[in-house]
C-alpha atoms as a PDB file:
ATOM      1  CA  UNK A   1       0.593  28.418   1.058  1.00  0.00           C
ATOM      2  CA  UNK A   2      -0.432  29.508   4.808  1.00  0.00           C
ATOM      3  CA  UNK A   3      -3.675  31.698   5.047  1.00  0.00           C
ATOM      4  CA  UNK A   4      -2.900  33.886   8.026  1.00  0.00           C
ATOM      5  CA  UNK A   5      -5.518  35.359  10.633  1.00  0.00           C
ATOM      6  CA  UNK A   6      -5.269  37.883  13.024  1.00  0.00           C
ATOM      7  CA  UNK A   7      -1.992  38.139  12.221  1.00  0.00           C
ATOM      8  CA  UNK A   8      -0.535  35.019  12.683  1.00  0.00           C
ATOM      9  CA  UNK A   9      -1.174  31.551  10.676  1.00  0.00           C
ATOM     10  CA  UNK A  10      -4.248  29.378  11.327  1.00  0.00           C
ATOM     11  CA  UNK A  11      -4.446  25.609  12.447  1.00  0.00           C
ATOM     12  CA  UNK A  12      -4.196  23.006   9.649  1.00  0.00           C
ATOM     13  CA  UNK A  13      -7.003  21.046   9.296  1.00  0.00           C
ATOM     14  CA  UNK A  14      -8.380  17.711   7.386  1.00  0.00           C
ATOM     15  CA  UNK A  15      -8.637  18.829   3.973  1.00  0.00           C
ATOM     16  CA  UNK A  16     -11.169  16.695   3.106  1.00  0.00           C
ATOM     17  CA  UNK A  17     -13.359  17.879   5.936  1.00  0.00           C
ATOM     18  CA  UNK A  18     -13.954  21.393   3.599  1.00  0.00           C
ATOM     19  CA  UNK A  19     -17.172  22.004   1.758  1.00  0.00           C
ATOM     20  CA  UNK A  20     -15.138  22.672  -1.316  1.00  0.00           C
ATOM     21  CA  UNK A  21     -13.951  19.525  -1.516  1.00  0.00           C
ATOM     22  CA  UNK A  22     -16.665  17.781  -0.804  1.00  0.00           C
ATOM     23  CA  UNK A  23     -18.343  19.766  -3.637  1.00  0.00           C
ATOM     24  CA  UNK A  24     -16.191  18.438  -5.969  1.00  0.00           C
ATOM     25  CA  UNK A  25     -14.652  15.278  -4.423  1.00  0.00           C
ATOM     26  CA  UNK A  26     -14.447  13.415  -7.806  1.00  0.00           C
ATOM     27  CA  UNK A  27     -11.675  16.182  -8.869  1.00  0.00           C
ATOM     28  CA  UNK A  28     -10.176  16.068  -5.466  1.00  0.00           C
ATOM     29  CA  UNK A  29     -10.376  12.486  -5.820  1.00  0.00           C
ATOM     30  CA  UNK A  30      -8.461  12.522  -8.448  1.00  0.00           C
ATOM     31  CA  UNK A  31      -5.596  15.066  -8.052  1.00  0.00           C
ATOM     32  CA  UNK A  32      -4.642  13.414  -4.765  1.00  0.00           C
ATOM     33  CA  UNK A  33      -4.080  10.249  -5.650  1.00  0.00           C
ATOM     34  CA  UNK A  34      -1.825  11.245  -8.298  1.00  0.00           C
ATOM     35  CA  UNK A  35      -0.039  13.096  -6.524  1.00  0.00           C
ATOM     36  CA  UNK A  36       0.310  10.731  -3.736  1.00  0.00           C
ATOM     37  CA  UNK A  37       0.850   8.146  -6.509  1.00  0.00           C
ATOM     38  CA  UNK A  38       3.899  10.378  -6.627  1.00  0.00           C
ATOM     39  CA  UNK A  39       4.966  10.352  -3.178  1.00  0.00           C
ATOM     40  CA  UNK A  40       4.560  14.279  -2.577  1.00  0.00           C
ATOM     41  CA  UNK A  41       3.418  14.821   1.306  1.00  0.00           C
ATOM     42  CA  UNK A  42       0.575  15.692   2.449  1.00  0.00           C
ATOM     43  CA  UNK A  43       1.177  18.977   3.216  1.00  0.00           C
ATOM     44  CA  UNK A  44       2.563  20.063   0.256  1.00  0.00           C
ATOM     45  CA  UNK A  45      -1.336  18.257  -1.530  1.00  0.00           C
ATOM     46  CA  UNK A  46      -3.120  20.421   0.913  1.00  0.00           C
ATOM     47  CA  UNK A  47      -1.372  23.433   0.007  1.00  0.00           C
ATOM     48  CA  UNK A  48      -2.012  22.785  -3.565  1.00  0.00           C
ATOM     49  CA  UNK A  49      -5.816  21.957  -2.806  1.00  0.00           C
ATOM     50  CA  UNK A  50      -5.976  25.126  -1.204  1.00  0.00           C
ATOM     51  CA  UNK A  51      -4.586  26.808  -3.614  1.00  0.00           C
ATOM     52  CA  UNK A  52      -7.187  25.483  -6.234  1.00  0.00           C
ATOM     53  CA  UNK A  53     -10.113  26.147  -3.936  1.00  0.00           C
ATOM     54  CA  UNK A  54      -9.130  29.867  -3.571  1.00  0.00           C
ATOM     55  CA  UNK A  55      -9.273  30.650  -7.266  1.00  0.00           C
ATOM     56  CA  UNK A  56     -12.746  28.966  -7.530  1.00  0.00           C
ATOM     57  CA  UNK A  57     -13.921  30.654  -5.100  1.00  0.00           C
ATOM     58  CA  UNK A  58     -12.477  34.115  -6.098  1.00  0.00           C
ATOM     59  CA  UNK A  59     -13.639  33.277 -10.148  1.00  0.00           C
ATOM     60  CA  UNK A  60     -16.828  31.242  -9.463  1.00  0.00           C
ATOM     61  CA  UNK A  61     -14.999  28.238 -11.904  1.00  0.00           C
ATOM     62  CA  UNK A  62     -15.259  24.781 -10.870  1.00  0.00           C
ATOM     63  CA  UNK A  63     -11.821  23.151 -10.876  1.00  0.00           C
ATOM     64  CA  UNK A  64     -11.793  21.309 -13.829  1.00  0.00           C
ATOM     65  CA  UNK A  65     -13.071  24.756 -15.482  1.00  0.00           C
ATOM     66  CA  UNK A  66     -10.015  26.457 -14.055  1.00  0.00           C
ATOM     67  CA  UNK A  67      -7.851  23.839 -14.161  1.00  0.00           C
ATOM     68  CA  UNK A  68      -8.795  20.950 -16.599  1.00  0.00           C
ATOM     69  CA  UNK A  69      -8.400  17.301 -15.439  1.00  0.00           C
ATOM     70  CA  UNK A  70      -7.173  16.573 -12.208  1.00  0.00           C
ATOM     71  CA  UNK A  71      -4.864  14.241 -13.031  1.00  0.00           C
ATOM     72  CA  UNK A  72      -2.822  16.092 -16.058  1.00  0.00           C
ATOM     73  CA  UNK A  73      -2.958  19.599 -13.369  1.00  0.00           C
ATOM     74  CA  UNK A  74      -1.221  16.970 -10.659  1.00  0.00           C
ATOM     75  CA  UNK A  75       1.252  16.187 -13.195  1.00  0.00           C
ATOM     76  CA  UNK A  76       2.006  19.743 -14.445  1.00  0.00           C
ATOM     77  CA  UNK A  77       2.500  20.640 -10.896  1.00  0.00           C
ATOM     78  CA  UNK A  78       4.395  17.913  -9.725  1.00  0.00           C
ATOM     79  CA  UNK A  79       6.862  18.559 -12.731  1.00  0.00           C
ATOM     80  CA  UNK A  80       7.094  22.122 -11.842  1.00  0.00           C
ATOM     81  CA  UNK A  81       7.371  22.598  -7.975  1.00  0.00           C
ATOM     82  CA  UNK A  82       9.537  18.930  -7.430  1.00  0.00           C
ATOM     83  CA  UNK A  83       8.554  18.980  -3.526  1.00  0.00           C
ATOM     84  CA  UNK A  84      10.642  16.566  -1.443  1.00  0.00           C
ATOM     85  CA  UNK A  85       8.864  12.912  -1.651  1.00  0.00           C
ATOM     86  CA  UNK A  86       7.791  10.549   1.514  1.00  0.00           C
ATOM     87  CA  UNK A  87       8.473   7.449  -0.107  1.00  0.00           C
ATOM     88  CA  UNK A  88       5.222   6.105   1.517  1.00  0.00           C
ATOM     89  CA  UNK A  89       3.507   4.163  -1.486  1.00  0.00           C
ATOM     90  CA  UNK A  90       7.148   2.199  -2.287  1.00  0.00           C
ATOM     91  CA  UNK A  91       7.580   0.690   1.220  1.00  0.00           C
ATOM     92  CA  UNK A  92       4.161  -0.048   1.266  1.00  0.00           C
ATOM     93  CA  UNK A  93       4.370  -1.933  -1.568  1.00  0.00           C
ATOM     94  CA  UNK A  94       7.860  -3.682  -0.902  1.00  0.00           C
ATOM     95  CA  UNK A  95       6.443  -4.862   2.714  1.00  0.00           C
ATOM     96  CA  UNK A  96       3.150  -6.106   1.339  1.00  0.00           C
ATOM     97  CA  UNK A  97       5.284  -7.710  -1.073  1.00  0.00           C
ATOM     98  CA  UNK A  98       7.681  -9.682   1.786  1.00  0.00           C
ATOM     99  CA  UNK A  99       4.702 -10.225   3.807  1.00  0.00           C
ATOM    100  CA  UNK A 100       2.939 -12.304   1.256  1.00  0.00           C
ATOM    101  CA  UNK A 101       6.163 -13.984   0.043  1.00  0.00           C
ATOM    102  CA  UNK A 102       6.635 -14.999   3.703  1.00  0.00           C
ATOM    103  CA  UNK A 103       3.113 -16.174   3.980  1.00  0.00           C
ATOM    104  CA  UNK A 104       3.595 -18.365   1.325  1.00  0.00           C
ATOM    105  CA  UNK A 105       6.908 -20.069   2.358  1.00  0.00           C
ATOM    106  CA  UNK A 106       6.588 -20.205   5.911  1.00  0.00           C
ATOM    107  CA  UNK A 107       2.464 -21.486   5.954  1.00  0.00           C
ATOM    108  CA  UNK A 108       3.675 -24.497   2.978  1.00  0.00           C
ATOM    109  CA  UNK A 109       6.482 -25.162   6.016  1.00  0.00           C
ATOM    110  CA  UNK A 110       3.852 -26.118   8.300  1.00  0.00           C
ATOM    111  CA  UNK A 111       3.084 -29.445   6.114  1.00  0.00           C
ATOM    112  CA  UNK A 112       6.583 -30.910   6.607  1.00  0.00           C
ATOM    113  CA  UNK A 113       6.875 -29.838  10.594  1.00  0.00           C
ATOM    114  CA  UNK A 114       3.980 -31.728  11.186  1.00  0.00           C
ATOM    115  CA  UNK A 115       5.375 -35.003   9.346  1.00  0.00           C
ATOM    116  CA  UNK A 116       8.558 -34.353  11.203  1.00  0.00           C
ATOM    117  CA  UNK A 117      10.092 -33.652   7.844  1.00  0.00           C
ATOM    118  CA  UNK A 118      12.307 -31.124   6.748  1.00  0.00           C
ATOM    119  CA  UNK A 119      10.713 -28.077   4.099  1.00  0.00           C
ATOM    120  CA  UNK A 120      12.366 -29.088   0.941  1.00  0.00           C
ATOM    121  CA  UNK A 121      12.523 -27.151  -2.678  1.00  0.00           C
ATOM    122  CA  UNK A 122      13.337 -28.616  -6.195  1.00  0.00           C
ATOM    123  CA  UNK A 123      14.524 -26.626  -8.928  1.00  0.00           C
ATOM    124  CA  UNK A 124      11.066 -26.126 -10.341  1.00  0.00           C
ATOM    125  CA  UNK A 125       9.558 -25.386  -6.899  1.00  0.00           C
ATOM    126  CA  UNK A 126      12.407 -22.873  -6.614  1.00  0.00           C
ATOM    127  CA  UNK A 127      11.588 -21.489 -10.572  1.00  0.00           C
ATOM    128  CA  UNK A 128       8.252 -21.107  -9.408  1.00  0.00           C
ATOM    129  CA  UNK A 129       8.807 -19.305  -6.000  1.00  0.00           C
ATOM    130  CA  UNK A 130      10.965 -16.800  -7.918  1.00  0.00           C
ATOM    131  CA  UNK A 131       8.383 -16.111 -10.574  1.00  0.00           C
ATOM    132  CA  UNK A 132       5.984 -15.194  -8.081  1.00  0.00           C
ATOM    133  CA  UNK A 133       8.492 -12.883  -5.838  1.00  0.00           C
ATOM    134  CA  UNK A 134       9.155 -10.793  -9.100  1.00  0.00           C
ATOM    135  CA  UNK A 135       5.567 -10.649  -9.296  1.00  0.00           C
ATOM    136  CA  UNK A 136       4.394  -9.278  -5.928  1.00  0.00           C
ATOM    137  CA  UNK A 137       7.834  -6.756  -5.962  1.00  0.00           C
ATOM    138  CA  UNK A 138       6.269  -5.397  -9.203  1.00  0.00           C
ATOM    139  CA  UNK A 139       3.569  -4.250  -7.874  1.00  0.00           C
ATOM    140  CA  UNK A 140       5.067  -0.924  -6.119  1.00  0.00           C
ATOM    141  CA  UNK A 141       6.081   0.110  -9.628  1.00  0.00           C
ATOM    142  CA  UNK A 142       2.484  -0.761 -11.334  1.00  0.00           C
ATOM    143  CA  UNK A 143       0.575   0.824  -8.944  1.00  0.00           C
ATOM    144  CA  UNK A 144      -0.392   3.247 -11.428  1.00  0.00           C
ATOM    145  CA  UNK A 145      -1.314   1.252 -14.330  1.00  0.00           C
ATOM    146  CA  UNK A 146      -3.129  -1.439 -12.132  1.00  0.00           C
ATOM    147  CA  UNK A 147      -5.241   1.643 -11.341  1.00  0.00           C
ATOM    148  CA  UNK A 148      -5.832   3.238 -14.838  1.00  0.00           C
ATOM    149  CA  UNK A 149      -6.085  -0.238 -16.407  1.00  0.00           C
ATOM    150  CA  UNK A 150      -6.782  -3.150 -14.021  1.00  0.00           C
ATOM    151  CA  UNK A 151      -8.190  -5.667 -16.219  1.00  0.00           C
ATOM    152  CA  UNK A 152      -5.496  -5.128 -19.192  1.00  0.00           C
ATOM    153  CA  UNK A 153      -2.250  -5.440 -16.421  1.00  0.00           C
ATOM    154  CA  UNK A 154      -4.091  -6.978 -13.515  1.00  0.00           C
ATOM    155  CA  UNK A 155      -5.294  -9.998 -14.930  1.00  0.00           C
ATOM    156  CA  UNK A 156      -1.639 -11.223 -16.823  1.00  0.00           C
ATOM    157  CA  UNK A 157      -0.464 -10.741 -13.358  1.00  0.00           C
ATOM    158  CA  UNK A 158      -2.568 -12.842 -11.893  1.00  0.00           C
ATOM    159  CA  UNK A 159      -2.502 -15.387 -14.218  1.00  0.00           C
ATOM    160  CA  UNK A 160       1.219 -15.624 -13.877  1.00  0.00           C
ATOM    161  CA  UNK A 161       0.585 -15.905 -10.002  1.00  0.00           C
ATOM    162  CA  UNK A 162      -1.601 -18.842 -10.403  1.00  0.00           C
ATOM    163  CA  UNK A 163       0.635 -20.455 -13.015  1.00  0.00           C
ATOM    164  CA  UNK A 164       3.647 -20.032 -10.708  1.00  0.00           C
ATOM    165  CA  UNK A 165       1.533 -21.351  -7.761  1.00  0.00           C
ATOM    166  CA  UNK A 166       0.523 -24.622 -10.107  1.00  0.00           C
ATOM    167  CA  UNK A 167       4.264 -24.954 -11.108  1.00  0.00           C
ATOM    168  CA  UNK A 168       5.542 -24.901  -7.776  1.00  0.00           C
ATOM    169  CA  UNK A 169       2.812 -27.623  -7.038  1.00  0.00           C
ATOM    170  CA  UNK A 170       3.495 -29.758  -9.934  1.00  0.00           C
ATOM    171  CA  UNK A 171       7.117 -29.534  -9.161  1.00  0.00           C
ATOM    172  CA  UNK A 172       6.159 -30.816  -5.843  1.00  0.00           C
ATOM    173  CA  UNK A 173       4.730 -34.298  -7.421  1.00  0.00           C
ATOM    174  CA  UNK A 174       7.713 -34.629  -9.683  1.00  0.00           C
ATOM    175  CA  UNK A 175      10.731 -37.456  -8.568  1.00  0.00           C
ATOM    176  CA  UNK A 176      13.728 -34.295  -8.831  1.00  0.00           C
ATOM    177  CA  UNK A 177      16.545 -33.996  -6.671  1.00  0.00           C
ATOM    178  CA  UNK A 178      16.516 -31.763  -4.026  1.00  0.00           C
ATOM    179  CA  UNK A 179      18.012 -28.464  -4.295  1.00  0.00           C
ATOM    180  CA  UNK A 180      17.426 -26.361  -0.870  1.00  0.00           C
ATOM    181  CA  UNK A 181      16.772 -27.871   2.636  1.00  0.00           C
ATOM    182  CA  UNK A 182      15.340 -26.124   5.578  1.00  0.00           C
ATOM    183  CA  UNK A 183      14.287 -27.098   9.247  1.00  0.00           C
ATOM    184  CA  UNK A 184      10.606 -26.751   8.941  1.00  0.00           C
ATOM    185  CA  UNK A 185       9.890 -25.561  12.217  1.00  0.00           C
ATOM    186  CA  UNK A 186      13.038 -22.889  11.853  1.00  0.00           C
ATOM    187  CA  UNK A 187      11.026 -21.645   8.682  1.00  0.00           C
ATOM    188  CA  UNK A 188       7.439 -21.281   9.791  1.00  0.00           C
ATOM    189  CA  UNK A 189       8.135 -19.629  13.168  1.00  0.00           C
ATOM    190  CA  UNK A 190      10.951 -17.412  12.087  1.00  0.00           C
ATOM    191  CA  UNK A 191       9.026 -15.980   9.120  1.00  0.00           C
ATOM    192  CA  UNK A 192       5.960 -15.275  11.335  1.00  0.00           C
ATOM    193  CA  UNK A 193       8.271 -13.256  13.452  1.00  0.00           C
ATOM    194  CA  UNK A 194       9.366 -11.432  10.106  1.00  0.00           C
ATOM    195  CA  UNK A 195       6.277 -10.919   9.251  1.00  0.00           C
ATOM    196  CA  UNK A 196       4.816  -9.443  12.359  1.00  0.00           C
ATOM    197  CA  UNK A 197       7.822  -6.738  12.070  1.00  0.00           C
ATOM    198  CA  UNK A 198       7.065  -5.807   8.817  1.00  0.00           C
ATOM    199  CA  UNK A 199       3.253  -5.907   9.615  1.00  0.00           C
ATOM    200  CA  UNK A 200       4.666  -3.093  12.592  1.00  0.00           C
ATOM    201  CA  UNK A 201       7.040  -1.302  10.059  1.00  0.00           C
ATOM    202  CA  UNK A 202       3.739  -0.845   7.415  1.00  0.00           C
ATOM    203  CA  UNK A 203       1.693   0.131  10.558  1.00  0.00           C
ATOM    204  CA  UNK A 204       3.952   3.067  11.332  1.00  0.00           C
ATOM    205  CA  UNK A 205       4.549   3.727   7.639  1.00  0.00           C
ATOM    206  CA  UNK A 206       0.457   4.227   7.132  1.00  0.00           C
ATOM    207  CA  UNK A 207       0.169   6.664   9.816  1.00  0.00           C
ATOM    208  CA  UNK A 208      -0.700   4.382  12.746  1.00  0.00           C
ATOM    209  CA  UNK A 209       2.271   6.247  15.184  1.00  0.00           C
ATOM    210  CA  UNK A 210       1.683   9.805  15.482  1.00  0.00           C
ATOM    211  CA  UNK A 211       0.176  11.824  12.518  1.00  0.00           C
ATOM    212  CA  UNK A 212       1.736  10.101   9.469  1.00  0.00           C
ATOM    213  CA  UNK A 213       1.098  11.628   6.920  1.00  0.00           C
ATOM    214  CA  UNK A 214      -1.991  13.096   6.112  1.00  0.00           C
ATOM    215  CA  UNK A 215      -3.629  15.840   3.143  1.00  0.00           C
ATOM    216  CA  UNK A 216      -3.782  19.270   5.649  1.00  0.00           C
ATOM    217  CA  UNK A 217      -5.061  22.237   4.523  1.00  0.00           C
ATOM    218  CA  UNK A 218      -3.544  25.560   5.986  1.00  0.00           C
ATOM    219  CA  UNK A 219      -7.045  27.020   5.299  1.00  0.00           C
ATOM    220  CA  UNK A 220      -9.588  28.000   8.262  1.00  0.00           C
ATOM    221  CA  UNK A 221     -11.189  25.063   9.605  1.00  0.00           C
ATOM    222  CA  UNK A 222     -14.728  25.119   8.997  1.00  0.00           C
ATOM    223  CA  UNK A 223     -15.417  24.710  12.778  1.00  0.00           C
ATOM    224  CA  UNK A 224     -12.957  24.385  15.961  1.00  0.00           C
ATOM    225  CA  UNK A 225     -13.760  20.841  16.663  1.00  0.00           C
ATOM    226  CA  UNK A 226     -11.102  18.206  15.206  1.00  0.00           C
ATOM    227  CA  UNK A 227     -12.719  14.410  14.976  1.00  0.00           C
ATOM    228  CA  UNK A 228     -10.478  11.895  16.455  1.00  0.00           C
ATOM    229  CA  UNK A 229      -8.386  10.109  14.166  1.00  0.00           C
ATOM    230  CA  UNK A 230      -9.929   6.251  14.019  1.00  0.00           C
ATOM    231  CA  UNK A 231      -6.421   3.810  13.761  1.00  0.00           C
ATOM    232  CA  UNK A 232      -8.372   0.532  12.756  1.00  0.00           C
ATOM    233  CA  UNK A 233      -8.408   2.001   9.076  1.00  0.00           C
ATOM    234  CA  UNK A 234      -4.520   1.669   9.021  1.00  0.00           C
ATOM    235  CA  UNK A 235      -4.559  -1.316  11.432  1.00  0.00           C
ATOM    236  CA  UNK A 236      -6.772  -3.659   9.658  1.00  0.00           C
ATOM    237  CA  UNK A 237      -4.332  -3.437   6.455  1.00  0.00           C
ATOM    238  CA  UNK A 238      -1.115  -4.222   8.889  1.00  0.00           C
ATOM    239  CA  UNK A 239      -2.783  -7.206  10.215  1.00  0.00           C
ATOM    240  CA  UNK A 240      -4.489  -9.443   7.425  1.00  0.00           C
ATOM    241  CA  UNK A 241      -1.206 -11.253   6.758  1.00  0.00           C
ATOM    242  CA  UNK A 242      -0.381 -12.001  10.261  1.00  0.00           C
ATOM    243  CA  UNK A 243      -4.111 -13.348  10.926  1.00  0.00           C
ATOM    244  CA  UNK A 244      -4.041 -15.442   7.773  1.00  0.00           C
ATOM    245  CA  UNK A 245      -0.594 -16.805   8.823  1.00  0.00           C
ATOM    246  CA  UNK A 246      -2.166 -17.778  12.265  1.00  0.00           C
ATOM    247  CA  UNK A 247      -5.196 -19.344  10.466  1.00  0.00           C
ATOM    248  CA  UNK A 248      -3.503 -21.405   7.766  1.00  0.00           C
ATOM    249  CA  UNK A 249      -1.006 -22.570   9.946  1.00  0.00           C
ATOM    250  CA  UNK A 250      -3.287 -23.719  13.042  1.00  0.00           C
ATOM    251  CA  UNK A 251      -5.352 -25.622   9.989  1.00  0.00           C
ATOM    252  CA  UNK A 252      -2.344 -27.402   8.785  1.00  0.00           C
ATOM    253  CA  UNK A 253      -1.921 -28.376  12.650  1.00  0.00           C
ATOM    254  CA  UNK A 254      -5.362 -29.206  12.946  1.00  0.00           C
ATOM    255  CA  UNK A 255      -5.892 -31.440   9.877  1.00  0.00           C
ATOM    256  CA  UNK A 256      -2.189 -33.076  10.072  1.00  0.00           C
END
C-alpha cells in the first residue's frame, strides 16, 4: 500500500513516529512483534499498519474494535498474504547462540594457557558442553514461547544451563581419561577472533550498515524532518560478548 500525493508516491517514514500509533502503541506493540516474530520485513509491517490506521480513521474504530487482537489479526494476515521473509530473528538467534558457546570455551581456555597446560575435555565435560549448545541453539525456535510464557519455558531452560554448567564442573574434579586435547592459547585467541566476526555479522544483521530493516510507513510523514538514526541501540547488543570475553579473560590473566 503506497498513499500517493500530487501525483506521485510520498516518502516512507518511521512508522512509529505517527500519532496513530502512538495512540494505540499497545496494539501496535503487539502486531509487530508477531509479525516480525515471523520474519515478514518491515515494509511489508508498515504497509499493513497503514492499512489498519486508514480504516480507523475512515470508521472512527480503534484497532482492536476493527480488528480484534493484534496478535490473532498478525496471524490471519501473515497466513493470507505469505510476503517474502528476512530471516532476521533466526541469525540473530544462531549468532547469539555461537557467541556465547564461544565465550564459554575459549574464556575456560584461559585457565590452562596460563598454567602452560593444554585445554583438556572428559567425556562428561564434553556431555555437558553439548547439553548446553542444544540449549542456546533452541532459543531461535522458542523465541515465541519464551515471550508468551517466560517463567513456564524460561526457567527449565535455565535450570538445564546451570545443571550442564555444574556437570561440566564436576566432570572437571573427576580422575577420567581424557577425551579431546587442545592448545590453550590456539583456543582462546582463535575463538575471540570468531567471535568478533560474528559480533560484526549480528551488527550488520540488526541494521547497523545502511537501513536494515526497519517498520516504514508509505503514509505522509507527519512533518519533513527525519531524526537521525542512533546506531548504539544495535551496537551495544553486538558488543556485550566481545567485552565480557576481554574481561573474563584479562581476570584469568590477572589472578593466575
Amino acid at each position: 500500500m503506497h498513499t500517493p500525493s500530487d501525483g506521485g508516491p510520498v516518502a516512507s517514514q518511521d512508522a512509529w513516529r505517527r500519532p496513530f500509533v502512538k495512540q494505540h502503541q499497545q496494539w501496535c506493540d503487539d502486531f509487530v512483534l508477531e509479525l516480525r516474530m515471523r520474519d515478514v520485513p518491515g515494509a511489508v509491517i508498515g504497509d499493513h499498519l497503514a492499512e489498519v490506521e486508514a480504516h480507523c480513521v475512515e470508521s472512527g474504530e480503534s484497532p482492536a474494535e476493527a480488528f480484534g487482537p493484534a496478535t490473532d489479526y498478525a496471524r490471519r494476515l501473515d497466513t493470507e498474504t505469505e510476503p517474502g521473509r528476512v530471516g532476521g530473528s533466526w541469525t540473530v538467534g544462531a549468532l547469539a547462540a555461537g557467541k556465547v558457546i564461544a565465550l564459554i570455551v575459549g574464556t575456560s581456555a584461559a585457565f590452562p594457557w596460563v598454567r602452560g597446560e593444554e585445554l583438556t575435555y572428559n567425556g562428561v565435560q564434553l556431555a555437558s558442553l553439548a547439553v548446553v549448545l542444544i540449549v542456546l541453539l533452541s532459543l531461535p525456535l522458542l523465541v515465541r514461547l519464551l515471550i508468551e510464557r517466560p517463567w513456564r519455558v524460561g526457567l527449565p531452560l535455565i535450570v538445564v544451563g546451570a545443571l550442564a554448567g555444574a556437570g561440566s564442573a564436576a566432570g572437571g574434579r573427576l580422575d577420567l581419561p581424557t577425551v579431546l586435547s587442545l592448545p590453550a592459547a590456539v583456543v582462546t585467541v582463535g575463538l575471540f577472533v570468531v567471535v568478533l566476526v560474528m559480533s560484526w555479522a549480528e551488527y550488520r544483521v540488526l541494521g547497523g550498515e545502511g537501513d536494515g530493516d526497519p517498520v516504514i510507513s508509505p503514509l505522509t510523514p507527519p512533518d519533513a524532518v527525519q531524526p537521525r538514526r542512533r546506531r548504539w541501540p544495535i551496537l551495544l547488543p553486538a558488543l556485550l560478548v566481545p567485552i565480557a570475553y576481554v574481561v573474563l579473560t584479562a581476570v584469568t590473566f590477572a589472578l593466575g
